[in-house]
C-alpha atoms as a PDB file:
ATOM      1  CA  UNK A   1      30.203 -14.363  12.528  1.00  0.00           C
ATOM      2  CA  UNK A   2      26.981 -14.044  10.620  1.00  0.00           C
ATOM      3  CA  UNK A   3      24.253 -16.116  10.899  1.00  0.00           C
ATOM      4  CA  UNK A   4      22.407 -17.864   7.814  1.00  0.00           C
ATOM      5  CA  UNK A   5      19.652 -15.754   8.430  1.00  0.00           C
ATOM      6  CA  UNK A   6      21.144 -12.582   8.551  1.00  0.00           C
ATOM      7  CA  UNK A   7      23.601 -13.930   5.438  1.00  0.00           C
ATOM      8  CA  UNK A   8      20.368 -14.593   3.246  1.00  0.00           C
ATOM      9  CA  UNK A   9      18.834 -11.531   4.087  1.00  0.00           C
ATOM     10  CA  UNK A  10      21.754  -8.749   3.650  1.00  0.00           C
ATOM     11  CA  UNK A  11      22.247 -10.638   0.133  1.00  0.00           C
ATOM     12  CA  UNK A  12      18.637 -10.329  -0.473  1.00  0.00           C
ATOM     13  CA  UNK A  13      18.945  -6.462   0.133  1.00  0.00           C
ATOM     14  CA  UNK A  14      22.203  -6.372  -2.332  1.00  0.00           C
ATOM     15  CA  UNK A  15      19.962  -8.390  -4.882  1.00  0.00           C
ATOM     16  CA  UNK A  16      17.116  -5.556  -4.388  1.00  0.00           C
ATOM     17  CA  UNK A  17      19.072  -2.603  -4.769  1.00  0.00           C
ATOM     18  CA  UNK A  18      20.831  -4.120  -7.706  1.00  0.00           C
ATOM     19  CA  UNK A  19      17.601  -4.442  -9.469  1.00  0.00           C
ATOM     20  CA  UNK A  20      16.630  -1.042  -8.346  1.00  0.00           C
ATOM     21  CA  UNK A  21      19.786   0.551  -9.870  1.00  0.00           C
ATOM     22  CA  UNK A  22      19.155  -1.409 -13.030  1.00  0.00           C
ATOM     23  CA  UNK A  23      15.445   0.258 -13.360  1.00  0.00           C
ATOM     24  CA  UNK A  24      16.638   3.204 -12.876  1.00  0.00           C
ATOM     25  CA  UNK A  25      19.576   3.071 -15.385  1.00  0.00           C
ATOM     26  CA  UNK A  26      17.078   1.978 -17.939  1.00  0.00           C
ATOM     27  CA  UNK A  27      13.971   4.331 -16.487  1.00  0.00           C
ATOM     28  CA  UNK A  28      17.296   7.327 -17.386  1.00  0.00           C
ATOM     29  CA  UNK A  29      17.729   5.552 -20.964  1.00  0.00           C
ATOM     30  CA  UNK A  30      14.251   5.934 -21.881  1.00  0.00           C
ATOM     31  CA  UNK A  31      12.981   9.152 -20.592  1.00  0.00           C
ATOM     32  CA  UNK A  32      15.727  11.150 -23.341  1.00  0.00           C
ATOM     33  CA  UNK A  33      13.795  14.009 -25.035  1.00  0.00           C
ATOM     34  CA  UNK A  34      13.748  13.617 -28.503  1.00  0.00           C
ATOM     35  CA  UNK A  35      14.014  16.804 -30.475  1.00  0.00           C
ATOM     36  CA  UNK A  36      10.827  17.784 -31.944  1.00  0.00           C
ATOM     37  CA  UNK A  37      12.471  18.591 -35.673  1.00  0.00           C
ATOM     38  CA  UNK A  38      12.788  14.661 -36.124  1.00  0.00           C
ATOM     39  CA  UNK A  39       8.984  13.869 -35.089  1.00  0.00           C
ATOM     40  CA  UNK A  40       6.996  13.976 -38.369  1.00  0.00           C
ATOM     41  CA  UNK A  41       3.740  14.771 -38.398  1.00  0.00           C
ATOM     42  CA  UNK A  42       0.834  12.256 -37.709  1.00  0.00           C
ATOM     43  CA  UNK A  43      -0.313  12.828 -41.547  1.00  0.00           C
ATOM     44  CA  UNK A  44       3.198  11.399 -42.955  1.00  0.00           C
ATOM     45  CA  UNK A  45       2.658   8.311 -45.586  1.00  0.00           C
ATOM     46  CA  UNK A  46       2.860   5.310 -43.864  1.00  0.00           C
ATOM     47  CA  UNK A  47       2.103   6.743 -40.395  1.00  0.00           C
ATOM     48  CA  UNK A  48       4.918   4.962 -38.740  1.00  0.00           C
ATOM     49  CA  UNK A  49       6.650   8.640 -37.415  1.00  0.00           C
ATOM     50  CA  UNK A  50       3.136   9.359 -35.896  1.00  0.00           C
ATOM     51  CA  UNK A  51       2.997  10.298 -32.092  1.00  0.00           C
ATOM     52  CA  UNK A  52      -0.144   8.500 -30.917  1.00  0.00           C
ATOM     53  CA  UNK A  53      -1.469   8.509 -27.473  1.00  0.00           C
ATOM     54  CA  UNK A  54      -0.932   5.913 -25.101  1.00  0.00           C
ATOM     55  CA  UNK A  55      -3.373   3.315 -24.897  1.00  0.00           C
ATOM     56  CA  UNK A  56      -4.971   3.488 -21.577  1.00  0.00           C
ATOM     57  CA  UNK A  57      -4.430   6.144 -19.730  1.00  0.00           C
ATOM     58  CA  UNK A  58      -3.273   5.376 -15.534  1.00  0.00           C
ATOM     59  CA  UNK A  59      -6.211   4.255 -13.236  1.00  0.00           C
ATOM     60  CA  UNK A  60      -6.970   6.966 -11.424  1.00  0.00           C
ATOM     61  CA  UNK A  61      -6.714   7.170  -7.759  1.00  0.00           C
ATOM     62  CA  UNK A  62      -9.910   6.635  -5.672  1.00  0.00           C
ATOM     63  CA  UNK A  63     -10.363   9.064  -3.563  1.00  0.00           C
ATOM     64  CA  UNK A  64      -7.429  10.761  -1.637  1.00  0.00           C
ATOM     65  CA  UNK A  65      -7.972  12.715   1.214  1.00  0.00           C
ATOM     66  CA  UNK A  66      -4.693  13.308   4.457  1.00  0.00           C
ATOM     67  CA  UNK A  67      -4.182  10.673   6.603  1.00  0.00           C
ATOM     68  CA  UNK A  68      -6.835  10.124   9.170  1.00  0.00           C
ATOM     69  CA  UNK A  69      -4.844  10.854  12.886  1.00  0.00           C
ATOM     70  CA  UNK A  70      -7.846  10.981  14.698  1.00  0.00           C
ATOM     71  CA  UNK A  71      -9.006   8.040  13.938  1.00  0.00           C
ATOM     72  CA  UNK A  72      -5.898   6.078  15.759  1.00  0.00           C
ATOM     73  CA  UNK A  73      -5.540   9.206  18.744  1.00  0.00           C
ATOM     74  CA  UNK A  74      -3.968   9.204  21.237  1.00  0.00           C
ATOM     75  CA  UNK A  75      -1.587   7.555  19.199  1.00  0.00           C
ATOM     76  CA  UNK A  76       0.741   9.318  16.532  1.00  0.00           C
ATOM     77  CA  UNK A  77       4.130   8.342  14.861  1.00  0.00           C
ATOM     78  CA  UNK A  78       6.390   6.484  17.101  1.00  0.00           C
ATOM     79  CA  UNK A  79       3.731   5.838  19.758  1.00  0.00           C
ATOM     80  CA  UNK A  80       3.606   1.846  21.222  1.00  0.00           C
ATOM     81  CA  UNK A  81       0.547  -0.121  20.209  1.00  0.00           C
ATOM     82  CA  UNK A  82       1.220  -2.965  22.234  1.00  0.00           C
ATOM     83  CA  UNK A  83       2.844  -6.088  22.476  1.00  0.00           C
ATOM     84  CA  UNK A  84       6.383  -4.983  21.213  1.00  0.00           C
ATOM     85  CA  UNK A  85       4.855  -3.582  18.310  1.00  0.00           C
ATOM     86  CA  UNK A  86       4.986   0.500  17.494  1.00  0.00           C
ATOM     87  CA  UNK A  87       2.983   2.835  14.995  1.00  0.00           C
ATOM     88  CA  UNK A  88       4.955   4.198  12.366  1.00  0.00           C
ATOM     89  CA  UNK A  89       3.005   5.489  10.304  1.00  0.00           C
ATOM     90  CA  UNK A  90      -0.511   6.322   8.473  1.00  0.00           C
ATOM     91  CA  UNK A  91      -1.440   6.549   5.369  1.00  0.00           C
ATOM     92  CA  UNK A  92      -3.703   9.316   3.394  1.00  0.00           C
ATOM     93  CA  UNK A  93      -7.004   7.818   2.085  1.00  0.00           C
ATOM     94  CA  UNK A  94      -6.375   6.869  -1.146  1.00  0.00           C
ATOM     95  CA  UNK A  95      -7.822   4.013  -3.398  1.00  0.00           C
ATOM     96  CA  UNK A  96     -10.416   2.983  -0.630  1.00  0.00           C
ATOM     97  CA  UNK A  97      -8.331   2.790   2.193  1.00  0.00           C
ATOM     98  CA  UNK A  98      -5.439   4.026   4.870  1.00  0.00           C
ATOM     99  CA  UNK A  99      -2.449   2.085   5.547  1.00  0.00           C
ATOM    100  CA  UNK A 100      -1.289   2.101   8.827  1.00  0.00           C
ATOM    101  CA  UNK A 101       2.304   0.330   9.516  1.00  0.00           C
ATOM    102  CA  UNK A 102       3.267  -1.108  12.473  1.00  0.00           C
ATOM    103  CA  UNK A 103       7.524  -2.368  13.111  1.00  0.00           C
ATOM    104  CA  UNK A 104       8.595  -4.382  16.227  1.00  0.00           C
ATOM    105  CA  UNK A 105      12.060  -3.677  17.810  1.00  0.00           C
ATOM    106  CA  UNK A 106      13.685  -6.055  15.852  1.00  0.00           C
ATOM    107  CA  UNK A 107      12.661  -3.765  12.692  1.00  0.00           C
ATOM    108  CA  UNK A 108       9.910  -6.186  11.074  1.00  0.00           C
ATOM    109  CA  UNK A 109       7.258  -4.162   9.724  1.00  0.00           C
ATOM    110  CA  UNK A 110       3.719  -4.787   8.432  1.00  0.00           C
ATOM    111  CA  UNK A 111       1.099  -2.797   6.640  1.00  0.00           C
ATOM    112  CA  UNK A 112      -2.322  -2.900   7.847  1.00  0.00           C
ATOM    113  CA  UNK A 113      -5.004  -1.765   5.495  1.00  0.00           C
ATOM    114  CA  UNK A 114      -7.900   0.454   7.192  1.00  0.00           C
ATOM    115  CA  UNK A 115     -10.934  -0.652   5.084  1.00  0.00           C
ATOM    116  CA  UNK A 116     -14.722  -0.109   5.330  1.00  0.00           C
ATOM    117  CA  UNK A 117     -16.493  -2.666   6.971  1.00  0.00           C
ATOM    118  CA  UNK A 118     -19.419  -3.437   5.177  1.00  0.00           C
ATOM    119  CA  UNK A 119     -20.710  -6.137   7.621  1.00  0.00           C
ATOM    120  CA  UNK A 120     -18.489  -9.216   6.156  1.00  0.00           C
ATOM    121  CA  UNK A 121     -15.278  -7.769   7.582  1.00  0.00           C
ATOM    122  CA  UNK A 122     -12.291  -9.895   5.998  1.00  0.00           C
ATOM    123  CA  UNK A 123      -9.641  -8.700   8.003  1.00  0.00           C
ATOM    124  CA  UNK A 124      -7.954  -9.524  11.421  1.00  0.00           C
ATOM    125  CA  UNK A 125      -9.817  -7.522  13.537  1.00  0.00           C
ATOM    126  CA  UNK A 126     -12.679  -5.290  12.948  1.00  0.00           C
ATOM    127  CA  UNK A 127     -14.729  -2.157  14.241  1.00  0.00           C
ATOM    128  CA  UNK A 128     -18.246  -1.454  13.800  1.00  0.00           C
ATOM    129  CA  UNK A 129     -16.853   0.486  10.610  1.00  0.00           C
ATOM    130  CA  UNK A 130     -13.150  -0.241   9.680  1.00  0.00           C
ATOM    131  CA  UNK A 131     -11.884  -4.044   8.865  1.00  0.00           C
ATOM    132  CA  UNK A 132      -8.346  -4.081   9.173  1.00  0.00           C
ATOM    133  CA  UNK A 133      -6.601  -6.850   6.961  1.00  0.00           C
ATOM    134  CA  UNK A 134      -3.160  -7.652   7.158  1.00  0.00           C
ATOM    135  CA  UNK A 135      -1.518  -7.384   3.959  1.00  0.00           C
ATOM    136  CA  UNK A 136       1.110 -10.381   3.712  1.00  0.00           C
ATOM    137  CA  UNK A 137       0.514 -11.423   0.390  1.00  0.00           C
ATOM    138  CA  UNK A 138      -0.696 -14.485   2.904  1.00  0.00           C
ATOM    139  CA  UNK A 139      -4.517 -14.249   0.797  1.00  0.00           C
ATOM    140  CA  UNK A 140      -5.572 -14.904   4.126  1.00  0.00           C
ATOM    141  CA  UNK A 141      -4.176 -18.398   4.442  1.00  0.00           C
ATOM    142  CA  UNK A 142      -0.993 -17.515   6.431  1.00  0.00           C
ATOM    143  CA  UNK A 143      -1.062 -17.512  10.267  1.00  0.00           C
ATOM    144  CA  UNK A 144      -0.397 -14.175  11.810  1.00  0.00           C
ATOM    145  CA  UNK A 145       2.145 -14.073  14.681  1.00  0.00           C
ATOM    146  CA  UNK A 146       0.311 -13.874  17.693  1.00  0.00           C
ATOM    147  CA  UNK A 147       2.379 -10.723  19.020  1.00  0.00           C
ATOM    148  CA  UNK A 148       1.538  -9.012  15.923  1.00  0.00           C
ATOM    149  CA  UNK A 149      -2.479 -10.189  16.267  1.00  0.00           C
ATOM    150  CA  UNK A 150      -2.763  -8.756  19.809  1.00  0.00           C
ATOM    151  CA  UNK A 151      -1.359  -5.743  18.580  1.00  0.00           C
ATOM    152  CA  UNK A 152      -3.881  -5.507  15.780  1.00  0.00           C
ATOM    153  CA  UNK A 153      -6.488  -5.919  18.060  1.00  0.00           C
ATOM    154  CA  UNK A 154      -5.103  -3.074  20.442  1.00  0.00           C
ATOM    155  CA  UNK A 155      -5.460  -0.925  17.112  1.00  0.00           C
ATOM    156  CA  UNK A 156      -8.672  -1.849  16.424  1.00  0.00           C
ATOM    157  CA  UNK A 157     -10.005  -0.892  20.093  1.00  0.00           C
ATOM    158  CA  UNK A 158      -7.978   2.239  19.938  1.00  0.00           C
ATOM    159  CA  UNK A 159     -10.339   3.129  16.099  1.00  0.00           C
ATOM    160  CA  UNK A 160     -13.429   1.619  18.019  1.00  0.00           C
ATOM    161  CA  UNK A 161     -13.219   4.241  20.167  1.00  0.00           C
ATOM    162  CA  UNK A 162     -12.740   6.974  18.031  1.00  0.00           C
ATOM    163  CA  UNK A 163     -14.552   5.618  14.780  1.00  0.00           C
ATOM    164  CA  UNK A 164     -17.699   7.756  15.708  1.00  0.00           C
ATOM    165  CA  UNK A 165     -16.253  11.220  15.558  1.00  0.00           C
ATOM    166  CA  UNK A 166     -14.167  11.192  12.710  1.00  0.00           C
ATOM    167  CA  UNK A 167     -14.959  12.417   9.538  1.00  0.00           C
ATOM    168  CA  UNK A 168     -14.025  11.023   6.026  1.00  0.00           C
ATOM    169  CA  UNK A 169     -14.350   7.174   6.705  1.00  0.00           C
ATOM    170  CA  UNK A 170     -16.894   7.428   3.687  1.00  0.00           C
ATOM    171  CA  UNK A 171     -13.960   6.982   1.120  1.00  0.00           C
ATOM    172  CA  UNK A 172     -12.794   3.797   2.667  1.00  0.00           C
ATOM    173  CA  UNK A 173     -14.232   0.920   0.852  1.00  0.00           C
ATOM    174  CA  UNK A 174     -14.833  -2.961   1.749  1.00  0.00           C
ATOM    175  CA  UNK A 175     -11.379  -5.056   1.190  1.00  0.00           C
ATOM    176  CA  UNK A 176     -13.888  -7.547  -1.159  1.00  0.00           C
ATOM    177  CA  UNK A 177     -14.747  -4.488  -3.411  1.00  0.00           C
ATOM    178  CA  UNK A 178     -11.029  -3.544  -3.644  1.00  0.00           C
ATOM    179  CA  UNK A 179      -9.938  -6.365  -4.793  1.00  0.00           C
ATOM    180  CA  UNK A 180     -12.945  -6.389  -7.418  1.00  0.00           C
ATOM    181  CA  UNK A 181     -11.593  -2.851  -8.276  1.00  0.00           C
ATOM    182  CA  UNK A 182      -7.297  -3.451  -8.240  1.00  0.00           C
ATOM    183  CA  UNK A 183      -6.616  -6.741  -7.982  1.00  0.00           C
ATOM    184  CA  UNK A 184      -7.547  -8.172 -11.330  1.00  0.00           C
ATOM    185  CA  UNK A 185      -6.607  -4.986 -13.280  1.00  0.00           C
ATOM    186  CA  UNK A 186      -2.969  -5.163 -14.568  1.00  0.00           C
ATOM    187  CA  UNK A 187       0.345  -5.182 -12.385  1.00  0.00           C
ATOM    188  CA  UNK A 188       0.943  -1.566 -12.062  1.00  0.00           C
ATOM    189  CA  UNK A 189      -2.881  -1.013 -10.531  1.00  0.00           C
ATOM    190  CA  UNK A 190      -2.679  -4.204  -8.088  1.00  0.00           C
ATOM    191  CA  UNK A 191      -0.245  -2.212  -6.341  1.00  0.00           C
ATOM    192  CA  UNK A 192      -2.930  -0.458  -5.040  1.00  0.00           C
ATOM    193  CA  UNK A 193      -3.490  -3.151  -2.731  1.00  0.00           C
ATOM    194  CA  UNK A 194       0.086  -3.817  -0.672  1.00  0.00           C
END
């Protein structure tokens, strides 16, 4: 028999891929090519058949470089942090920072961002030069399991001791001036920040 919990949450997946088959239904509606004999030209009277530009064009990515591996060795894909916690993977450098994702056994996972730290870390653990923050939507405010903290904290000795040697921490930026940068632009660009 099911429990509540695991009730709620396989009907919480069926309500995600739902919506995700719906986007892409309409995503395959509206990409159809439309044959260039019926586009008039910009010049026509009223300038309603015109193909204009879009707007704004996408934010551009800040920085991207591969994924830092040194900076978390000996460690690598699949490797245990601590604390019932594994690494799963690690992000390129890209838009100020690295994403590294740690999943316990029962599957939970949780992105931590590798950020610059500027000397007002933000995060839950710090190095001399990388904040990690937790990003749980929490806006700092939600506790952290304490399984999950220790684990951070193993990462972040595992980066202090490599932070030194590795190359291309320069393109990380301080989690403050991200969110100065994403976080107010529109939807699509605060992404940048999960």
């Amino acid at each position: 028999m099911l429990s509540r919990r695991e009730l709620i949450g396989k009907a919480a997946v069926g309500a995600a891929v739902a919506v995700a088959v719906s986007a892409a239904g309409s995503g395959v509606a509206s990409a159809r090519a439309v044959p260039a004999a019926t586009i008039e030209p910009p010049d026509d009277r009223d300038g309603r058949n015109a193909v204009r530009p879009p707007a704004d064009p996408p934010p551009a990515v800040v920085g991207s470089s591969p994924p830092p591996w040194e900076l978390v060795s000996p460690l690598v894909a699949g490797s245990v942090v601590g604390y019932g916690w594994r690494l799963v993977d690690l992000g390129p450098v890209a838009d100020g920072a690295c994403v590294v994702t740690l999943q316990n056994a029962r599957g939970r996972s949780h992105r931590i961002h590798l950020c610059q730290n500027d000397g007002t870390p933000q995060g839950l653990g710090y190095t001399r030069r990388v904040d990690l923050v937790v990003m749980n939507e929490g806006y700092g405010d939600l506790p952290t399991e304490e399984r999950l903290a220790q684990a951070v904290a193993e990462l972040a000795h595992v980066i202090a001791a490599n932070e030194a040697t590795v190359a291309g921490l320069a393109e990380l930026l301080p989690h403050m001036e991200r969110l100065r940068r994403f976080a107010a632009a529109a939807p699509p660009t605060a992404g940048k920040l999960r």
